[in-house]
Protein backbone atom coordinates (compact mmCIF):
# COMPACT_ATOMS: atom_id res chain seq x y z
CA UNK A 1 77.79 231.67 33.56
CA UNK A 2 79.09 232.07 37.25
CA UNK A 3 82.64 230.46 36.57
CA UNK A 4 83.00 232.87 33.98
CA UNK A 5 82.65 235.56 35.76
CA UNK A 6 84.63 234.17 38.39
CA UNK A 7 87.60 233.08 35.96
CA UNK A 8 87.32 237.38 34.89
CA UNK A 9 87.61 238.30 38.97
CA UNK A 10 90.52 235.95 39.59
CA UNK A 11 92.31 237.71 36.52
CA UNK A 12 91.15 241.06 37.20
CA UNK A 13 92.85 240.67 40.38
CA UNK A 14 96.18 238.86 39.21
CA UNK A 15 96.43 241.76 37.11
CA UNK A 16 96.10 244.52 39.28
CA UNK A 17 98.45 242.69 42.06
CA UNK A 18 101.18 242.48 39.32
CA UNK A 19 100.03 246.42 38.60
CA UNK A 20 100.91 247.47 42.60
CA UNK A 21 103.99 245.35 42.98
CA UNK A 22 105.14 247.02 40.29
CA UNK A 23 104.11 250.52 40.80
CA UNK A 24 105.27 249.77 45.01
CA UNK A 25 108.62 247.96 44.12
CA UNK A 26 112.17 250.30 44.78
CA UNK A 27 114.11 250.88 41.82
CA UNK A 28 117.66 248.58 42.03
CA UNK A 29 120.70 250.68 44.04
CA UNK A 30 123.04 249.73 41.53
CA UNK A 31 121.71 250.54 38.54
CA UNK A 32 123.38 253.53 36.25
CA UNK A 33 121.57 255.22 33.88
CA UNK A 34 123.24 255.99 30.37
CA UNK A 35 122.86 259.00 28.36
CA UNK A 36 123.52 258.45 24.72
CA UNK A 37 126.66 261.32 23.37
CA UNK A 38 126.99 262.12 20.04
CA UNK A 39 131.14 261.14 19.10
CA UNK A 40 131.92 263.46 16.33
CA UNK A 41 130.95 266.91 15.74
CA UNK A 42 128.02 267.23 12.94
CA UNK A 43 129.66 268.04 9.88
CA UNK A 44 128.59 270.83 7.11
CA UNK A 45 127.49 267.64 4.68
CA UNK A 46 124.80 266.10 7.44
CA UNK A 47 123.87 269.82 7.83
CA UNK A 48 122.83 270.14 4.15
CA UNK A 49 121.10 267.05 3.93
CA UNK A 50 118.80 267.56 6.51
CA UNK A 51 118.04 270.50 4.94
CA UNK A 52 116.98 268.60 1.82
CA UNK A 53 113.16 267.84 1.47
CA UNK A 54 112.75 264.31 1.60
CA UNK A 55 111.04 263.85 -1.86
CA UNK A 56 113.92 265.07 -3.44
CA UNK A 57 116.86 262.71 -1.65
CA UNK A 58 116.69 260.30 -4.50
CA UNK A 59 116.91 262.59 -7.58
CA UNK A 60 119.77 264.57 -5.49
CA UNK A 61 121.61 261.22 -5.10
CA UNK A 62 121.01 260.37 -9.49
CA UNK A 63 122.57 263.62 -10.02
CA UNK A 64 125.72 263.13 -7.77
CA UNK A 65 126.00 260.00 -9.91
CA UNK A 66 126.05 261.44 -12.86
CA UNK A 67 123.60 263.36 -15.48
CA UNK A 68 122.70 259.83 -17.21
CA UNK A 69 121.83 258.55 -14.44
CA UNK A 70 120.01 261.77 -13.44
CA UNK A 71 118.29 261.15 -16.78
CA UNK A 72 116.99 257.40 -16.40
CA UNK A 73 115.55 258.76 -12.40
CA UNK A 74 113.73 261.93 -14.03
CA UNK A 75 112.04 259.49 -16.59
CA UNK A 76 111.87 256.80 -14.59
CA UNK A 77 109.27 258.58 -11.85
CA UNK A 78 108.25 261.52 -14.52
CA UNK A 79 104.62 260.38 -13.45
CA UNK A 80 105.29 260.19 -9.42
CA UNK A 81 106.95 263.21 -9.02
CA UNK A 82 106.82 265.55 -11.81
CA UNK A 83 110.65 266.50 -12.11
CA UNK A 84 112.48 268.06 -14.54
CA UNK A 85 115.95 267.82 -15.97
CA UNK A 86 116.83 270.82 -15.81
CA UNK A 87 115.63 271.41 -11.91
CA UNK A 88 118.36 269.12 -10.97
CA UNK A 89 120.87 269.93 -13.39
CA UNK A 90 122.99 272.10 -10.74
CA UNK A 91 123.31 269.31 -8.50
CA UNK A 92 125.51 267.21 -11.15
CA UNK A 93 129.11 266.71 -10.65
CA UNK A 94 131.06 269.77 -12.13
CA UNK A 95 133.96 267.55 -13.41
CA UNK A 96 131.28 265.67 -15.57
């Protein structure tokens, strides 16, 4: 029972040693800190599709592929998500 409790101290204490050497230790001199930068400008396309509610990404992407596609999705998850044809039907290709 005693050399339990004794093999708990010992690694209560290794622990909070490693816990003040590192709270105690002085950050390196030479090291830089880098800030992330975004390279390109947003453009109006990211814009609207984080406007887009994320349930409806999918059925958005079926219709940009076309309305048979669009079709096979709304039937596909009729049950999951209660779509419609026609809901989407402005977001099909206009040369199509």
């Amino acid at each position: 029972m005693q050399a339990k409790q004794i093999a708990r101290l010992s690694s209560l204490v290794a622990i909070a040693t490693l816990c003040a050497g590192t709270a105690f230790a002085e950050p390196a001199r030479d090291a830089t800190i880098q800030v992330a930068a975004l390279s390109t400008q947003p453009t109006a396309a990211r814009a609207e599709s984080a406007m887009v509610p994320a349930h409806e990404v999918a059925v958005r992407a079926a219709a940009a592929e076309g309305p048979v596609a669009l079709r096979r999705y709304v039937l596909r998850t009729r049950m999951i998500y209660g779509f419609y044809y026609n809901d989407f039907e402005r977001f099909l290709p206009a040369s199509i």
